[in-house]
N, C-alpha and C. Protein backbone atom coordinates (compact mmCIF):
# COMPACT_ATOMS: atom_id res chain seq x y z
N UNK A 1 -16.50 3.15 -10.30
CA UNK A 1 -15.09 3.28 -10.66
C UNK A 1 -14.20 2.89 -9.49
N UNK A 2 -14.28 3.17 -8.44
CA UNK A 2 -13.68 2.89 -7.11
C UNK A 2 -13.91 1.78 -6.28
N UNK A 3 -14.99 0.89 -7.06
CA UNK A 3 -15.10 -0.32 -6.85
C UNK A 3 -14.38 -1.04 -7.92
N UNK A 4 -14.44 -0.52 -9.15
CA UNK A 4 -13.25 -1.15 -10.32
C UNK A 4 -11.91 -1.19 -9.64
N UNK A 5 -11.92 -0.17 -9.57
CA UNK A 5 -10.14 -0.30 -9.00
C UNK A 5 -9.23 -0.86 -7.85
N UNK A 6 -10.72 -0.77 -6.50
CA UNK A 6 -10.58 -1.65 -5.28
C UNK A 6 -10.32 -3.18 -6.16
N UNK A 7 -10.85 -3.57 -6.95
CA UNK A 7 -10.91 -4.82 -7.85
C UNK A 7 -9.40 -5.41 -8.42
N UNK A 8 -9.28 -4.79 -9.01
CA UNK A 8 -7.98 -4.13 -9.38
C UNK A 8 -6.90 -4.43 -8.72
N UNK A 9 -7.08 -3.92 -7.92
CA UNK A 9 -5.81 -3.85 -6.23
C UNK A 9 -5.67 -4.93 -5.96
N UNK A 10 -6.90 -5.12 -5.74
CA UNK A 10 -7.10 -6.93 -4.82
C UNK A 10 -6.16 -7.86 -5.97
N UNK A 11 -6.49 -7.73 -7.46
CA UNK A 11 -5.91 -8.95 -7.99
C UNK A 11 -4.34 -8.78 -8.35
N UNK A 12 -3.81 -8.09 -8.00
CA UNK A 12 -2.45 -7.66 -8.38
C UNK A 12 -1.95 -7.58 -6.66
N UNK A 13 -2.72 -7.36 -5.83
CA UNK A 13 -2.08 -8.03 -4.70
C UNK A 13 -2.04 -9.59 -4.43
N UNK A 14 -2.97 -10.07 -4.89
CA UNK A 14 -3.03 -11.62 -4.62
C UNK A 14 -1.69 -12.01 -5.83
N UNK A 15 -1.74 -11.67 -6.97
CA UNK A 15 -0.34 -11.84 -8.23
C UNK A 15 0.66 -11.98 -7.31
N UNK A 16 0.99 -11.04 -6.36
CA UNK A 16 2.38 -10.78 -5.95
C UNK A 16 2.10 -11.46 -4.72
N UNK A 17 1.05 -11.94 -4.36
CA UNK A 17 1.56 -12.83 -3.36
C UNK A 17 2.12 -14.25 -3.35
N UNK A 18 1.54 -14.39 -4.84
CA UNK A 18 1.49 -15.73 -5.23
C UNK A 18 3.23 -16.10 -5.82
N UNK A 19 3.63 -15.06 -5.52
CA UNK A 19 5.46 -14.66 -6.06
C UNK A 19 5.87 -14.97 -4.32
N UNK A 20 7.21 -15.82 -4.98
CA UNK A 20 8.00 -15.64 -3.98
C UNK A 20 9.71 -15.69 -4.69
N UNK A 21 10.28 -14.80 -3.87
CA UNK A 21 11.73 -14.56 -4.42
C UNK A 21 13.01 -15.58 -4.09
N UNK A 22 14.08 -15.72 -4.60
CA UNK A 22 14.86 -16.63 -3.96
C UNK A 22 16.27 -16.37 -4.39
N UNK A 23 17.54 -16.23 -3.57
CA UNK A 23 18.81 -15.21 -4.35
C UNK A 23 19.99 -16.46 -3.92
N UNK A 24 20.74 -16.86 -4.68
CA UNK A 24 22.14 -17.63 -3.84
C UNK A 24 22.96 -16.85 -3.93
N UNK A 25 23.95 -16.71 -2.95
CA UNK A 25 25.36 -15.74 -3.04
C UNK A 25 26.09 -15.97 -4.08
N UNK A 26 25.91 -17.22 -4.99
CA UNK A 26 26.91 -16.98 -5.95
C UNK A 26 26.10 -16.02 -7.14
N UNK A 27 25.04 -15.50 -7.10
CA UNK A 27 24.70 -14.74 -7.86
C UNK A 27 24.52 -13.07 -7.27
N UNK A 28 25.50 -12.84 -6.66
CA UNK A 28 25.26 -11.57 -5.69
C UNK A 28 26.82 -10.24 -6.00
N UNK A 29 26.16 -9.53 -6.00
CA UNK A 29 27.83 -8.63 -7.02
C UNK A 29 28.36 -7.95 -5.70
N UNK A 30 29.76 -8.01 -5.84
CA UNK A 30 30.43 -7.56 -3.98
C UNK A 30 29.68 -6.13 -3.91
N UNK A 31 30.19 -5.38 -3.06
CA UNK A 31 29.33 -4.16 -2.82
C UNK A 31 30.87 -4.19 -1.42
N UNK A 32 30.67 -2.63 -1.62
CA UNK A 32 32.06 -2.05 -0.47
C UNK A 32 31.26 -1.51 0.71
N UNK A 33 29.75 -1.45 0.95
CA UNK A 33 28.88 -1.15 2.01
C UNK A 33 29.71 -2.14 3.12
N UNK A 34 29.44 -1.34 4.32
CA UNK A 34 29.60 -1.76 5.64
C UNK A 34 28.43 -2.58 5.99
N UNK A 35 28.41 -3.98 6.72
CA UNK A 35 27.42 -4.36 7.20
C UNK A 35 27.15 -4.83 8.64
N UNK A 36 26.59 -4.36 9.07
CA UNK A 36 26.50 -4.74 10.89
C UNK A 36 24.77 -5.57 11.11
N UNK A 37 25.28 -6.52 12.12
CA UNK A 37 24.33 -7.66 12.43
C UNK A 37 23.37 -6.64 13.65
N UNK A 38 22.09 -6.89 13.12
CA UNK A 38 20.98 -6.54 13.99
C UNK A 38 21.44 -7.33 15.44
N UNK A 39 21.46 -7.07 16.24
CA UNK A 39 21.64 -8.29 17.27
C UNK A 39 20.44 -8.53 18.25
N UNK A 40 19.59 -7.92 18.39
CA UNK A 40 18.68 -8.05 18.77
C UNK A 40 16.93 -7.34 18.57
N UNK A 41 16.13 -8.58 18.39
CA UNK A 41 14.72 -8.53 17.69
C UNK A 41 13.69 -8.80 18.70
N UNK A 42 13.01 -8.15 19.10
CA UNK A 42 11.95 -7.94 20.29
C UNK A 42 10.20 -9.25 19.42
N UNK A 43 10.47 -10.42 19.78
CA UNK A 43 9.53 -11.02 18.66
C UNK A 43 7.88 -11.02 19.37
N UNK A 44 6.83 -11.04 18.55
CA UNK A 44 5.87 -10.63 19.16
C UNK A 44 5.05 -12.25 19.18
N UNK A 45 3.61 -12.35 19.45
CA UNK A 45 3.02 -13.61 20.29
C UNK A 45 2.97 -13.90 18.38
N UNK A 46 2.32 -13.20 17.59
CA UNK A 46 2.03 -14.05 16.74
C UNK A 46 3.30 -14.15 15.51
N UNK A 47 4.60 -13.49 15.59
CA UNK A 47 5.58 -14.33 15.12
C UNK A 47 6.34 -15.61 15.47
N UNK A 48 6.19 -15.84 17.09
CA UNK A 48 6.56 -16.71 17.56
C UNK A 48 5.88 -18.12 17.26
N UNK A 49 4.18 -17.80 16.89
CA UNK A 49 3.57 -18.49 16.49
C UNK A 49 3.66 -19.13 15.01
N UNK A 50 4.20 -18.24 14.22
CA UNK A 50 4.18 -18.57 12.82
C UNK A 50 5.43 -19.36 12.87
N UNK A 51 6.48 -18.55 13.30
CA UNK A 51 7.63 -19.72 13.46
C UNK A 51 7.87 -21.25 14.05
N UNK A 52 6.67 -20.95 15.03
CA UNK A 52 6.29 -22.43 15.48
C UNK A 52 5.28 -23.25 14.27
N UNK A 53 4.94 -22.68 13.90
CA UNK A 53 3.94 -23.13 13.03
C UNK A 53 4.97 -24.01 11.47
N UNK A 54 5.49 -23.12 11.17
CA UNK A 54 6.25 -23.39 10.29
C UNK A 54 7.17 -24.58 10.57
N UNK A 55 7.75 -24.42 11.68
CA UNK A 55 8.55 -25.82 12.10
C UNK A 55 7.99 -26.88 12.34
N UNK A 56 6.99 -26.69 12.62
CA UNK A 56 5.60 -28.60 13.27
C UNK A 56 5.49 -28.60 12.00
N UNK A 57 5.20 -28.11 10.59
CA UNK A 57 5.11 -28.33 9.42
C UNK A 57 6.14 -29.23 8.96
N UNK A 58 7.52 -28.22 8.67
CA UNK A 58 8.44 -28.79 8.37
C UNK A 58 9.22 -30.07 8.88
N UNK A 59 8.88 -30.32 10.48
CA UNK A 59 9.01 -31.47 11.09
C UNK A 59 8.07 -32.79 10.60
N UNK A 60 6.53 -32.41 10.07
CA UNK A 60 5.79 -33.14 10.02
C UNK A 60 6.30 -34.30 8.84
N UNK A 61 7.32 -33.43 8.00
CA UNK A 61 7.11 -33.89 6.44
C UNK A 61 9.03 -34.38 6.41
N UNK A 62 9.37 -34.28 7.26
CA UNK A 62 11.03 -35.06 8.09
C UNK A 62 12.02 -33.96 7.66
N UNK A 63 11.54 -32.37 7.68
CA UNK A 63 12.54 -31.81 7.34
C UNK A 63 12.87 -31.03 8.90
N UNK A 64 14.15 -30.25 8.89
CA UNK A 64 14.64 -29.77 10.21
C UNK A 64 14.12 -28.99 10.33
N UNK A 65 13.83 -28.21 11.97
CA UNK A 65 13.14 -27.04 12.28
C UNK A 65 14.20 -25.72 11.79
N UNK A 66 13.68 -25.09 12.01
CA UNK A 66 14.87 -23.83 11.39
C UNK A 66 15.02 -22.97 12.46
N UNK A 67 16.21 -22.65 13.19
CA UNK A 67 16.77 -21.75 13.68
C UNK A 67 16.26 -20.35 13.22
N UNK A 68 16.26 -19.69 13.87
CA UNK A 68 15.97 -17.71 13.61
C UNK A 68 17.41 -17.24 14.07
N UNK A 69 17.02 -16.52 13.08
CA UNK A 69 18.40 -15.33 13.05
C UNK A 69 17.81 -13.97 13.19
N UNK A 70 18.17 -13.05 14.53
CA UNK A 70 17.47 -12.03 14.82
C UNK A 70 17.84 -10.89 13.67
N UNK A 71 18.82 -10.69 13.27
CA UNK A 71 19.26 -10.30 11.45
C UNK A 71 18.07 -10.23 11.01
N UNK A 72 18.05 -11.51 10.73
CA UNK A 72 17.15 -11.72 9.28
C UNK A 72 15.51 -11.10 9.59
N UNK A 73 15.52 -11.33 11.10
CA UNK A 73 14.03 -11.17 11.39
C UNK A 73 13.75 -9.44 11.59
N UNK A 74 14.91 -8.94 12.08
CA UNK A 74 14.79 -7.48 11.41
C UNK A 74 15.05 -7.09 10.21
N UNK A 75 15.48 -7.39 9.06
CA UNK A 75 15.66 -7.25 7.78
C UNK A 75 13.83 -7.63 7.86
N UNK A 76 13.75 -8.25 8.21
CA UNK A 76 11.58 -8.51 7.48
C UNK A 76 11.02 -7.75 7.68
N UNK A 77 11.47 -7.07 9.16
CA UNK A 77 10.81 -5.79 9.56
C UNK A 77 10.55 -4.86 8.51
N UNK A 78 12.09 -4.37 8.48
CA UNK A 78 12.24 -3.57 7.70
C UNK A 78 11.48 -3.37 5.99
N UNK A 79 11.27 -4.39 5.34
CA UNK A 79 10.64 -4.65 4.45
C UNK A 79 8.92 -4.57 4.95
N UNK A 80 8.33 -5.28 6.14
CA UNK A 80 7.03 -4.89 6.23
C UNK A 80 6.93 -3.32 6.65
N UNK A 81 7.79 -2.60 7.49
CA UNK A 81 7.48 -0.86 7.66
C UNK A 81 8.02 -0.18 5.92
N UNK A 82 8.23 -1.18 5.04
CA UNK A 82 8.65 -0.30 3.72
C UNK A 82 6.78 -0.73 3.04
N UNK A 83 6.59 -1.99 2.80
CA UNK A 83 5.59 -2.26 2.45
C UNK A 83 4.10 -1.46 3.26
N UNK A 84 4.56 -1.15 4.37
CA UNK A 84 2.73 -0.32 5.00
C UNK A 84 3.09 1.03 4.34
N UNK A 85 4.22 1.38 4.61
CA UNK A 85 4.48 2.84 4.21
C UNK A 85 3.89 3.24 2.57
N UNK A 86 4.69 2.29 1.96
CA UNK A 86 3.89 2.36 0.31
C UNK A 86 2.64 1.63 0.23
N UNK A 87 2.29 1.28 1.13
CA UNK A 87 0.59 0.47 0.91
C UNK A 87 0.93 -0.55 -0.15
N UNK A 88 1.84 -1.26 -0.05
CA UNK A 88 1.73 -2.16 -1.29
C UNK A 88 2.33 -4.06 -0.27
N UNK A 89 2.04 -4.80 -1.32
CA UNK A 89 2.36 -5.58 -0.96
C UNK A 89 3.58 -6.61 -2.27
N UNK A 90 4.59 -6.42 -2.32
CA UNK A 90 5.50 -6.68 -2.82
C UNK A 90 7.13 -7.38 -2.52
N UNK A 91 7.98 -7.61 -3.17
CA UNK A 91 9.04 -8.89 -3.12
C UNK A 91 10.27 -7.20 -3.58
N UNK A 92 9.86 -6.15 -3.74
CA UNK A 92 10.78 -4.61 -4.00
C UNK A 92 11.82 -4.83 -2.91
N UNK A 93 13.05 -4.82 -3.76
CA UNK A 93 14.32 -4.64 -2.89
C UNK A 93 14.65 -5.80 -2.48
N UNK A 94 14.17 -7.00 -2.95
CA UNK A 94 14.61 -8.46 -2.25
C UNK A 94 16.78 -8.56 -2.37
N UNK A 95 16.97 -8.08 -3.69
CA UNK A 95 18.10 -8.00 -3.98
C UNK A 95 19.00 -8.14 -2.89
N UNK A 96 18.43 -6.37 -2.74
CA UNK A 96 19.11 -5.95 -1.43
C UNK A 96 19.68 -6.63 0.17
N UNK A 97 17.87 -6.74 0.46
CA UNK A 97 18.03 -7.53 1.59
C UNK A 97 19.07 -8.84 1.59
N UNK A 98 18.70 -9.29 0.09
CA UNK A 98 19.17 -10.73 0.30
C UNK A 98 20.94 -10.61 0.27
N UNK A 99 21.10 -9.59 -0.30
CA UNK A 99 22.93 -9.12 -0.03
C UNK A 99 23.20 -8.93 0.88
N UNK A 100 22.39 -8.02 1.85
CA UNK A 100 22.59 -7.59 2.86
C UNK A 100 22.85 -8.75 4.00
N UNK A 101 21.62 -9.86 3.62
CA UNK A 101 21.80 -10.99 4.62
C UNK A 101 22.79 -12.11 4.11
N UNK A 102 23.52 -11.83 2.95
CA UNK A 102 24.70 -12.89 2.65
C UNK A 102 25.71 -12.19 3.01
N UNK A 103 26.18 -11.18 3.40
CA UNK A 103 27.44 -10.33 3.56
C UNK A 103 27.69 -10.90 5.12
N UNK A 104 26.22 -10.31 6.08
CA UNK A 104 25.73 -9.84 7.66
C UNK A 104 26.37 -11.33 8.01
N UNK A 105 25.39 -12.74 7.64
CA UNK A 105 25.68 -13.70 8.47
C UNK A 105 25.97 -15.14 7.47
N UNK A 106 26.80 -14.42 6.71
CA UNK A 106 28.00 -15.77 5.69
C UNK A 106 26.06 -16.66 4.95
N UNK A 107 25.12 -15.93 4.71
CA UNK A 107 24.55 -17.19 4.16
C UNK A 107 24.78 -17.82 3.00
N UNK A 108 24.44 -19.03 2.23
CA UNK A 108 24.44 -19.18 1.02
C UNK A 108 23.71 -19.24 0.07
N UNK A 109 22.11 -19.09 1.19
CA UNK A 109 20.98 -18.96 0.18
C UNK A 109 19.95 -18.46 0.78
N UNK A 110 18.99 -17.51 0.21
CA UNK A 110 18.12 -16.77 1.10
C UNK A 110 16.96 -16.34 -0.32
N UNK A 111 15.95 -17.10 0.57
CA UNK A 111 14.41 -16.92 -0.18
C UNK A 111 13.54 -16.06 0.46
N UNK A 112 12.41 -15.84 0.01
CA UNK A 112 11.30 -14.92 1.17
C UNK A 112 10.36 -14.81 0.36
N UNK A 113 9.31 -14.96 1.82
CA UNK A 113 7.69 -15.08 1.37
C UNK A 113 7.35 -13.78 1.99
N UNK A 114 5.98 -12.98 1.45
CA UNK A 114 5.51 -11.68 1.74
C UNK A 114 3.75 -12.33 1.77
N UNK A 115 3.13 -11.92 2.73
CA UNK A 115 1.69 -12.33 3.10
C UNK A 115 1.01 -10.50 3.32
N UNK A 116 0.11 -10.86 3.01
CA UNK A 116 -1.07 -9.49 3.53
C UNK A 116 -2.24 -9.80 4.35
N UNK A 117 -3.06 -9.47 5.01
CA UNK A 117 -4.30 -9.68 5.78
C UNK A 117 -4.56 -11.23 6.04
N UNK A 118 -3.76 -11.54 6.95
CA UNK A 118 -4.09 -12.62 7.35
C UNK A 118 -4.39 -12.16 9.00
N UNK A 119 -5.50 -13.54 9.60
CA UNK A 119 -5.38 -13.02 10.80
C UNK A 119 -5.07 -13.37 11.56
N UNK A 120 -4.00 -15.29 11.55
CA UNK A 120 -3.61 -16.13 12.20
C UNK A 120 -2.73 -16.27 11.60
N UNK A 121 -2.07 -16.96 12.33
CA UNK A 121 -0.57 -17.67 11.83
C UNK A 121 -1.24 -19.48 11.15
N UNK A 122 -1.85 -19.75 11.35
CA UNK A 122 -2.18 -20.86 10.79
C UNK A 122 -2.95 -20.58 9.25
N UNK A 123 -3.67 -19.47 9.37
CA UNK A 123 -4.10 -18.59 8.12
C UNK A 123 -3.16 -18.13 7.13
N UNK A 124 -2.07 -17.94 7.46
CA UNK A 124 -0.95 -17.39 6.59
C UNK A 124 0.18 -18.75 5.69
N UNK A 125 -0.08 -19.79 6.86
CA UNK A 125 1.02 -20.96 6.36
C UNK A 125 0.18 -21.84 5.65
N UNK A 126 -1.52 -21.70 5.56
CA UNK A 126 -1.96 -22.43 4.85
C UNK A 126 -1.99 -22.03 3.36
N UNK A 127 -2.46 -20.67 3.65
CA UNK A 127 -1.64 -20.11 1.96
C UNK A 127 -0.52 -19.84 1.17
N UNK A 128 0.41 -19.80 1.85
CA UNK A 128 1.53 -20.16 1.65
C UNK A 128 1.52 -21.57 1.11
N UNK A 129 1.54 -22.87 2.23
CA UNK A 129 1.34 -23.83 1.53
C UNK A 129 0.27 -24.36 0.18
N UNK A 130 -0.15 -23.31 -0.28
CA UNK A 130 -0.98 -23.14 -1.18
C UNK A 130 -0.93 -22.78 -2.34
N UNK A 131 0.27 -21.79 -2.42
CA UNK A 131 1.32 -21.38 -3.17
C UNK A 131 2.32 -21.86 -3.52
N UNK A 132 2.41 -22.70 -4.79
CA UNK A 132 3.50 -23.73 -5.14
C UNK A 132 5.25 -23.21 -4.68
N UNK A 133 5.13 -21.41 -4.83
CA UNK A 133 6.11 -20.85 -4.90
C UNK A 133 6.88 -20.51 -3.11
N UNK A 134 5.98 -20.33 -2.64
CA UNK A 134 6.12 -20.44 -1.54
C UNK A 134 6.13 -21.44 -0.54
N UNK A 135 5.22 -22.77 -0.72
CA UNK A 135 5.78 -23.78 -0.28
C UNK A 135 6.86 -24.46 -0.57
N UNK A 136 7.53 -23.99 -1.96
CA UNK A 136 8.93 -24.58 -2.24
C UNK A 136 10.33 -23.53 -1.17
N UNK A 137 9.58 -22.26 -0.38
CA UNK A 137 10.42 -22.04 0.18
C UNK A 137 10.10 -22.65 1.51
N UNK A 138 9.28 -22.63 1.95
CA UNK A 138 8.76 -23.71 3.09
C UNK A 138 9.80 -24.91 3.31
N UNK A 139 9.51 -25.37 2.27
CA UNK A 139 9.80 -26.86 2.16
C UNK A 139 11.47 -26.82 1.98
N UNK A 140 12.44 -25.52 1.51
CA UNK A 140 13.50 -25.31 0.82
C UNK A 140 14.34 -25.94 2.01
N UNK A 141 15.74 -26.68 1.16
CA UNK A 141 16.95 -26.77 1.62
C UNK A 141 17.76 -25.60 2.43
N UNK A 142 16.88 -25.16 3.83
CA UNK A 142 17.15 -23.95 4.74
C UNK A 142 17.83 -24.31 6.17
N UNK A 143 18.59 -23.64 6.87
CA UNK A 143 19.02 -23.84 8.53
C UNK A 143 18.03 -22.92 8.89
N UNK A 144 18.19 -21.88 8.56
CA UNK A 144 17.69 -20.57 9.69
C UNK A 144 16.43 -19.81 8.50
N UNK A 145 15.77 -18.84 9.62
CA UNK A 145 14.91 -18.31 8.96
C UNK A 145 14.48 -16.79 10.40
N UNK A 146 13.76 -16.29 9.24
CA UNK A 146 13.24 -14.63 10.24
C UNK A 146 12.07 -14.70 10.34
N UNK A 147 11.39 -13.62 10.93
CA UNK A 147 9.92 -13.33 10.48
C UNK A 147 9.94 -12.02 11.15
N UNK A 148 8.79 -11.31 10.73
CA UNK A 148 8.13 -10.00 11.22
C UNK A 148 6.47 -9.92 10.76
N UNK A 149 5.79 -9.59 11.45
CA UNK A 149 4.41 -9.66 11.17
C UNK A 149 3.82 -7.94 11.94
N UNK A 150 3.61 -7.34 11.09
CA UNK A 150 3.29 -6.06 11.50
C UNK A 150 2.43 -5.38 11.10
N UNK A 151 1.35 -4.31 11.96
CA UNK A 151 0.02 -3.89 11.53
C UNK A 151 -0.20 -2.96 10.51
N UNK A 152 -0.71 -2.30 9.80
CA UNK A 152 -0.83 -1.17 9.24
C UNK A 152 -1.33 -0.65 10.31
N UNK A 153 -0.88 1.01 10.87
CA UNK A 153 -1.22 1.94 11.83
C UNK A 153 -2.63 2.01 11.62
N UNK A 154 -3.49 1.91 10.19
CA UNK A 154 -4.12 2.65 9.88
C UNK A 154 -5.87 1.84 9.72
N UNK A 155 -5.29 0.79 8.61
CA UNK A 155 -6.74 -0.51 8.92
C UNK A 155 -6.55 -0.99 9.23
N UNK A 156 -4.88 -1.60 10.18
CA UNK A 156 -5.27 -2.80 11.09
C UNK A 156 -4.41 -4.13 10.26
N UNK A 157 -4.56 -3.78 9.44
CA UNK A 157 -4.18 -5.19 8.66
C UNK A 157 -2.80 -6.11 8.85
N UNK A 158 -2.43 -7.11 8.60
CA UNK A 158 -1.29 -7.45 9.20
C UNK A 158 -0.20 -7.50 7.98
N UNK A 159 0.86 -7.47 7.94
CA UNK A 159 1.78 -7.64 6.64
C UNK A 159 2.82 -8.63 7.17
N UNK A 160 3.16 -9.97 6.56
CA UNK A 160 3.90 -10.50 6.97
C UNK A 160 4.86 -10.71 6.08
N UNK A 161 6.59 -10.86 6.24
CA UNK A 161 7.84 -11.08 5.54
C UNK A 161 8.27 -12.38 6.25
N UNK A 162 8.66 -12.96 5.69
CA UNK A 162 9.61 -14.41 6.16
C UNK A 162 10.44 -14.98 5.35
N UNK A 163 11.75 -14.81 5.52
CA UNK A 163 12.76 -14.80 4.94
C UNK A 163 13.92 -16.25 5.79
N UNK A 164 13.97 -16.91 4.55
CA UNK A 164 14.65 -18.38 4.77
C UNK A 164 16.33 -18.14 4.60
N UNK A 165 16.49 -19.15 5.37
CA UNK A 165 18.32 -18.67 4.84
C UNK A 165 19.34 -19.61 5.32
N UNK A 166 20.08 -20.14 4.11
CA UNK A 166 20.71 -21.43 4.53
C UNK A 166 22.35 -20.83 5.05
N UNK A 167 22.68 -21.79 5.85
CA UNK A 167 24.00 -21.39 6.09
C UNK A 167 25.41 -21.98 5.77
């Protein structure tokens, strides 16, 4: 039974990975919340990597590298310490974020990819690029972009958010 359901898990995590979300501000309802810009994001060896990774991609194929916005790259955070906390791996609350990051820094369009157990950054952008849904944010009409890649305390595992965002 607990191998059924480990079963289970696995394919409804891979479902939602294979999802990726995407919001434009003209579809976003005002909101009277206060919003203040993260201003600074402490980035670690293997986000720096994915972000590099992502840009030699996007360069390869004649599109622009993308700027980071330390915002956005704590907004991912925030979504991967929501995702270890519920053990899940999910696109929950994209709404939000994505209001949050059209209010914070004037964007006009903001997509995001969500990864689980990967153990490279070259491991994560190949599935992604693997993912029709997610290489269309890859590939998307973007300036800037975030990332956060963070462990579960508990097995180790990595959870990654990366969130695109045009300006």
């Amino acid at each position: 039974m607990v191998n059924f359901l480990y079963k289970i898990a696995i394919i409804i995590g891979i479902i939602n990975l294979t999802l990726s979300c995407t919001t434009n501000s003209d579809n976003q309802q005002n909101s009277d919340a206060i919003y203040k810009p993260a201003m600074n994001y402490n980035y670690n060896s293997i986000e720096l990597e994915t972000m590099n990774q992502i840009n030699e991609y996007r360069n390869s194929i004649g599109l622009n590298a993308l700027d980071t916005i330390n915002h956005v790259s704590f907004k991912s955070e925030e979504h991967n310490n929501y995702m270890i906390d519920k053990n899940v791996i999910s696109h929950d609350n994209f709404v939000n974020r994505s209001e949050n990051i059209i209010k914070v820094v004037d964007a006009k369009k903001v997509s995001e990819n969500v990864a689980y157990n990967y153990n490279s950054p070259q491991g994560v952008l190949e599935a992604w690029l693997n993912s029709p849904g997610h290489k269309k944010n890859i590939e998307g009409d973007y300036t800037h972009f975030g990332i956060s890649v963070r462990k579960h305390p508990i097995n180790g595992r990595k959870y990654y958010t990366n969130i695109f965002v045009k300006l």
